[in-house]
C-alpha atoms as a PDB file:
ATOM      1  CA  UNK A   1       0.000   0.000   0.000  1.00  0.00           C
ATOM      2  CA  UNK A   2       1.435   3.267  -0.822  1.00  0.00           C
ATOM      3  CA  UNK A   3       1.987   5.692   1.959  1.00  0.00           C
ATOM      4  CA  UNK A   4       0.509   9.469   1.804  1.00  0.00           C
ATOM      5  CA  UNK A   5       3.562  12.200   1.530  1.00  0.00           C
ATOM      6  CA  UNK A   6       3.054  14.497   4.827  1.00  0.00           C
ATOM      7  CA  UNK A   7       4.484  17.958   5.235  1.00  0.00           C
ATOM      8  CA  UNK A   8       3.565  21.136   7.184  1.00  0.00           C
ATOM      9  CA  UNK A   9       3.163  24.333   5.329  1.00  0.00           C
ATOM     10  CA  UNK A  10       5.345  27.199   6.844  1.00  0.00           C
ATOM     11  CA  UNK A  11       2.921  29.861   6.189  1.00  0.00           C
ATOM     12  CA  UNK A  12      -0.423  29.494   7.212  1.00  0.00           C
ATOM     13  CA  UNK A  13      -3.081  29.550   4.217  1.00  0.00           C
ATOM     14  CA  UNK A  14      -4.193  32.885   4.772  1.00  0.00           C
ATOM     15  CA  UNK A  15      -1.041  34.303   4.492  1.00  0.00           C
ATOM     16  CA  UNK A  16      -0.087  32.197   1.631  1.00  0.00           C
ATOM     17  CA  UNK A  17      -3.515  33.668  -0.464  1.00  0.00           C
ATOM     18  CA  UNK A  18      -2.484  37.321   0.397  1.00  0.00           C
ATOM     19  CA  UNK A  19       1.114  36.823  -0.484  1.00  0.00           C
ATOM     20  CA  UNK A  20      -0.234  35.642  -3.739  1.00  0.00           C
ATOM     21  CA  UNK A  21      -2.549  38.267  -4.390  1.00  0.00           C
ATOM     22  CA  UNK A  22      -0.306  40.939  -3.708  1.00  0.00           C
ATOM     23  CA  UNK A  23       2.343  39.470  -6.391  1.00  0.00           C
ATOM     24  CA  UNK A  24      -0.540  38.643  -8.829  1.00  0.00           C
ATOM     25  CA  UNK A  25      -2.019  42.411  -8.389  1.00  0.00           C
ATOM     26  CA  UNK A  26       2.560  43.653  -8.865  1.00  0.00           C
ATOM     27  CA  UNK A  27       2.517  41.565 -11.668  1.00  0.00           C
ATOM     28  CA  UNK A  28      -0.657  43.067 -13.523  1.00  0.00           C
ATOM     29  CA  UNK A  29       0.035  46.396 -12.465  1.00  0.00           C
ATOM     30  CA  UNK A  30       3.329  45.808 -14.890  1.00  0.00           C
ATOM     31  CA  UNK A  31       1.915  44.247 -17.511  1.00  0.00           C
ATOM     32  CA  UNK A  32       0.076  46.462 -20.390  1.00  0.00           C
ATOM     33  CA  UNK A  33      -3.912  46.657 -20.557  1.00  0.00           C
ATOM     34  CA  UNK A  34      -5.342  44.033 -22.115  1.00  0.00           C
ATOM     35  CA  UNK A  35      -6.723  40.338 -21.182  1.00  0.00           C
ATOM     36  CA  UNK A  36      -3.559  39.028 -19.648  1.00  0.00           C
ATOM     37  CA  UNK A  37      -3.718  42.151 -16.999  1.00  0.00           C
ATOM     38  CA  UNK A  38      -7.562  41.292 -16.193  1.00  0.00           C
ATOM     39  CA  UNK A  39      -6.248  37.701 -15.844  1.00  0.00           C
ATOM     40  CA  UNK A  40      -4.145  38.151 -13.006  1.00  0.00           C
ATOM     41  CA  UNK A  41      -6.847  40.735 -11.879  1.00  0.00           C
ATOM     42  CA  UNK A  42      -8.978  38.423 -11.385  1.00  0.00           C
ATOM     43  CA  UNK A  43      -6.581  35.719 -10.204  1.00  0.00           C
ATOM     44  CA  UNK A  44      -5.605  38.329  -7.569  1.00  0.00           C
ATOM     45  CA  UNK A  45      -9.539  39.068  -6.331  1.00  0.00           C
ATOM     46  CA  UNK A  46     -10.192  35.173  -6.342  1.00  0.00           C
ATOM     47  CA  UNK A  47      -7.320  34.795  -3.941  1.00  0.00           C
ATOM     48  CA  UNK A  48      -8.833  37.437  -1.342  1.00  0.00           C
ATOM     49  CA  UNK A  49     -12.464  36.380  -1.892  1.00  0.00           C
ATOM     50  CA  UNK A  50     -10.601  32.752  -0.637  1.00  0.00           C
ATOM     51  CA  UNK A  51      -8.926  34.765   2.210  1.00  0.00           C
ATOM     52  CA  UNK A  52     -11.988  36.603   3.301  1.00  0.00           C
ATOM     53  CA  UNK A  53     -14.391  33.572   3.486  1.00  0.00           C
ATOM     54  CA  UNK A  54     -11.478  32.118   5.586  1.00  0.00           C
ATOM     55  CA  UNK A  55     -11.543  35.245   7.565  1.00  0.00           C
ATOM     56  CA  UNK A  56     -15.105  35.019   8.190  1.00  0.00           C
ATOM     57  CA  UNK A  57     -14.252  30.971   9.323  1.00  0.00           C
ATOM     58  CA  UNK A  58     -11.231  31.833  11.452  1.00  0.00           C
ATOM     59  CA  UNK A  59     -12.755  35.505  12.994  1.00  0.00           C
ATOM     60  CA  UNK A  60     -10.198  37.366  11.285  1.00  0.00           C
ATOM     61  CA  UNK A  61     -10.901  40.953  12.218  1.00  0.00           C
ATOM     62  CA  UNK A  62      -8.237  42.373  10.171  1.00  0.00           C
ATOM     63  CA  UNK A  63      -9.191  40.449   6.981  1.00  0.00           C
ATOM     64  CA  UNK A  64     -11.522  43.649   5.690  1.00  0.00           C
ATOM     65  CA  UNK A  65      -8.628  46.552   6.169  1.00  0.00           C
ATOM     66  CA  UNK A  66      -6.602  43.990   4.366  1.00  0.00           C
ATOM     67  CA  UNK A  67      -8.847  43.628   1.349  1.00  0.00           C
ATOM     68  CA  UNK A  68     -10.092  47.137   1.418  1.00  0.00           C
ATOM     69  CA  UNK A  69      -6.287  48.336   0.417  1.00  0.00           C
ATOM     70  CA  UNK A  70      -5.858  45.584  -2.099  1.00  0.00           C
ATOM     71  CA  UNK A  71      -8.951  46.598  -3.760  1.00  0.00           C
ATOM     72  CA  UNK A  72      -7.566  50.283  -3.954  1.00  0.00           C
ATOM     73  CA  UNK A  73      -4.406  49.111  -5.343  1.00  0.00           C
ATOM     74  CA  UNK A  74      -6.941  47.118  -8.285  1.00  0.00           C
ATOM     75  CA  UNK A  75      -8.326  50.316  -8.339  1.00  0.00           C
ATOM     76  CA  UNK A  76      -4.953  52.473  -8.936  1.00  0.00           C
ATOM     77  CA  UNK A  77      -4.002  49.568 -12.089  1.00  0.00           C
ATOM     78  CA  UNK A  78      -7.622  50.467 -13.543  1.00  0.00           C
ATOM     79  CA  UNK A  79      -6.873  54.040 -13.811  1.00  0.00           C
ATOM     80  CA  UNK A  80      -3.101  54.062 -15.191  1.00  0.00           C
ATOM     81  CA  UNK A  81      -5.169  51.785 -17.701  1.00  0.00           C
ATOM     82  CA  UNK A  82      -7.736  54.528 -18.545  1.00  0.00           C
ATOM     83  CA  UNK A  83      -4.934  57.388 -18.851  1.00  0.00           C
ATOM     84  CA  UNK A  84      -3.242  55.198 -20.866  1.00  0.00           C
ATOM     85  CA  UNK A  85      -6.093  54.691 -23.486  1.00  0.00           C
ATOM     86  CA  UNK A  86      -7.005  58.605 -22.799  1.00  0.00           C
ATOM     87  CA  UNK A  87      -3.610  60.165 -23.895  1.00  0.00           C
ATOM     88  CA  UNK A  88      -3.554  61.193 -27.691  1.00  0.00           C
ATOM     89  CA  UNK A  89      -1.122  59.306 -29.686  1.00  0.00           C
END
């Protein structure tokens, strides 16, 4: 019978999903407008929908504050986006 591989994460899962959507949000904020940047957009609010239902499980208190700046920082890609496509070229 084969035995199941066991190892304990070093970060907890919470962290792990913010550390993730904080690189995925870095890395579309780089990348030029377009479907690949709305990929990792999305990628990015997926992981902190995961983190806040985990808040809500765990009684994170701190999980909204958290969120609530990521979301600005979504918000901050969107409008570089819209200068972008607003500047005459």
């Amino acid at each position: 019978m084969l035995r199941r591989r066991r190892s304990s994460q070093s970060e907890t899962l919470q962290s792990r999903l913010m550390k993730f959507a904080k690189e995925a949000r870095q890395k579309a904020s780089r990348l030029p407008p377009g479907p690949e940047q709305e990929d990792m957009l999305r990628k990015a609010r997926r992981a902190e929908t995961a983190f806040g239902r985990l808040a809500q499980f765990a009684g994170i208190a701190a999980a909204r504050s958290v969120i609530r700046e990521l979301r600005h920082a979504e918000y901050r890609v969107h409008q570089r986006r819209d200068r972008a496509h607003a500047e005459p070229g």
